[in-house]
Protein backbone atom coordinates (compact mmCIF):
# COMPACT_ATOMS: atom_id res chain seq x y z
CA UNK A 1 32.46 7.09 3.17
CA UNK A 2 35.48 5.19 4.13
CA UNK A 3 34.84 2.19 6.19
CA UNK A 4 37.60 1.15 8.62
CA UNK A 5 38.24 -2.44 11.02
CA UNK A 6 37.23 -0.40 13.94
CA UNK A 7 34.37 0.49 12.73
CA UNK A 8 33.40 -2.90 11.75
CA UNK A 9 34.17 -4.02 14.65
CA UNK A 10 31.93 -1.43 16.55
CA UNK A 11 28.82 -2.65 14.64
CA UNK A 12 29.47 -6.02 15.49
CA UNK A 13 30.01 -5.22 19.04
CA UNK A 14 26.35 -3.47 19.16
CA UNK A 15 24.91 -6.11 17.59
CA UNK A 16 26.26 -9.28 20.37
CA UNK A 17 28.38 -8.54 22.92
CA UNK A 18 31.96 -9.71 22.39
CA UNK A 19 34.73 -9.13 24.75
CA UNK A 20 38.40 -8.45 23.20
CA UNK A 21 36.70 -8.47 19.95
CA UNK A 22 39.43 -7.80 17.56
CA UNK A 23 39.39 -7.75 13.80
CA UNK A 24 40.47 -11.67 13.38
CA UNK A 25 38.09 -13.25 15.95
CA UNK A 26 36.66 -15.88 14.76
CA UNK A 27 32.94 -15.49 15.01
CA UNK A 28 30.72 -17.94 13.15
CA UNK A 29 33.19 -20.70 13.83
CA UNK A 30 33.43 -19.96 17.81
CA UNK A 31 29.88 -19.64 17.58
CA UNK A 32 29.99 -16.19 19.00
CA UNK A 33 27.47 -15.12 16.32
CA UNK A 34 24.16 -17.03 15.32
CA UNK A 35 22.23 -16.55 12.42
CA UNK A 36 20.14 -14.16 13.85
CA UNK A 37 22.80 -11.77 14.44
CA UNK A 38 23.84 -12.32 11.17
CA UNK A 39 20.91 -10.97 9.81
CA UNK A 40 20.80 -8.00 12.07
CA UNK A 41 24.73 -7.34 11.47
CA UNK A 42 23.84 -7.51 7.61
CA UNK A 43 20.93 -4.66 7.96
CA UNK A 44 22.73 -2.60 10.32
CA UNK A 45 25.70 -2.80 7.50
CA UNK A 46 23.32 -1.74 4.54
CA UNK A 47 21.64 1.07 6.76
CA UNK A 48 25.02 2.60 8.63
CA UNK A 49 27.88 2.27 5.56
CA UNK A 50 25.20 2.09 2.36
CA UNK A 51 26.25 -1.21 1.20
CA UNK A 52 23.75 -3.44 -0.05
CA UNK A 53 25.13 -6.96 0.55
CA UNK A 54 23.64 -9.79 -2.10
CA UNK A 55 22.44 -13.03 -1.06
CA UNK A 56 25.14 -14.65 -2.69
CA UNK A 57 27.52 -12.88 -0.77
CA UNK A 58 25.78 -14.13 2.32
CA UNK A 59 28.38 -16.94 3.15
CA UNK A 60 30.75 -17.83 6.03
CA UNK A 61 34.03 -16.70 4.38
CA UNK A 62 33.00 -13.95 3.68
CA UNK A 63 31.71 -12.86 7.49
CA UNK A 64 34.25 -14.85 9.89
CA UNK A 65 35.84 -12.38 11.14
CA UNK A 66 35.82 -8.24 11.14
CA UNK A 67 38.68 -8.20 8.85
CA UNK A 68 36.70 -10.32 6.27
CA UNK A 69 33.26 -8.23 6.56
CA UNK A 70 35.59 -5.22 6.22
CA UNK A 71 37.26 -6.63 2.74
CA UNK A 72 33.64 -7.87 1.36
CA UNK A 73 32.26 -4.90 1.86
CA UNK A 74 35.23 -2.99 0.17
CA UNK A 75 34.85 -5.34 -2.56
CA UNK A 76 31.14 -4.54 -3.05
CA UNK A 77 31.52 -1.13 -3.00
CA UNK A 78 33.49 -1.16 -6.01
């Protein structure tokens, strides 16, 4: 399955409201996300695209914005 920035960006959007969410808003930094949507975000991810994300991949840079989930998970698919 081919995962796509809109996509991303849906599951983030049903996880915490966030108007003009767009693939390079900031969302740890801007505090639009807390860590409890983080966890939710990261179990939604592993149930709706199949990717199981490692705790050591569990780090700001690699979930500030859409565009960044989208390229860690690409990565981890590998």
């Amino acid at each position: 399955m081919e995962i796509t920035l809109e996509q991303i960006i849906k599951t983030i959007g049903e996880i915490a409201y966030i108007p003009d969410l767009d693939g390079d808003t900031e969302l740890i930094e801007s505090g639009l996300i807390d860590s409890f949507d983080m966890i939710s975000l990261i179990s939604e991810i592993t149930y709706t695209y199949g990717v199981e994300v490692p705790v050591v991949e569990i780090d700001p840079i690699n979930f500030a914005t859409a565009r960044d989930i989208l390229e860690t998970l690409m990565r981890l698919k590998r």
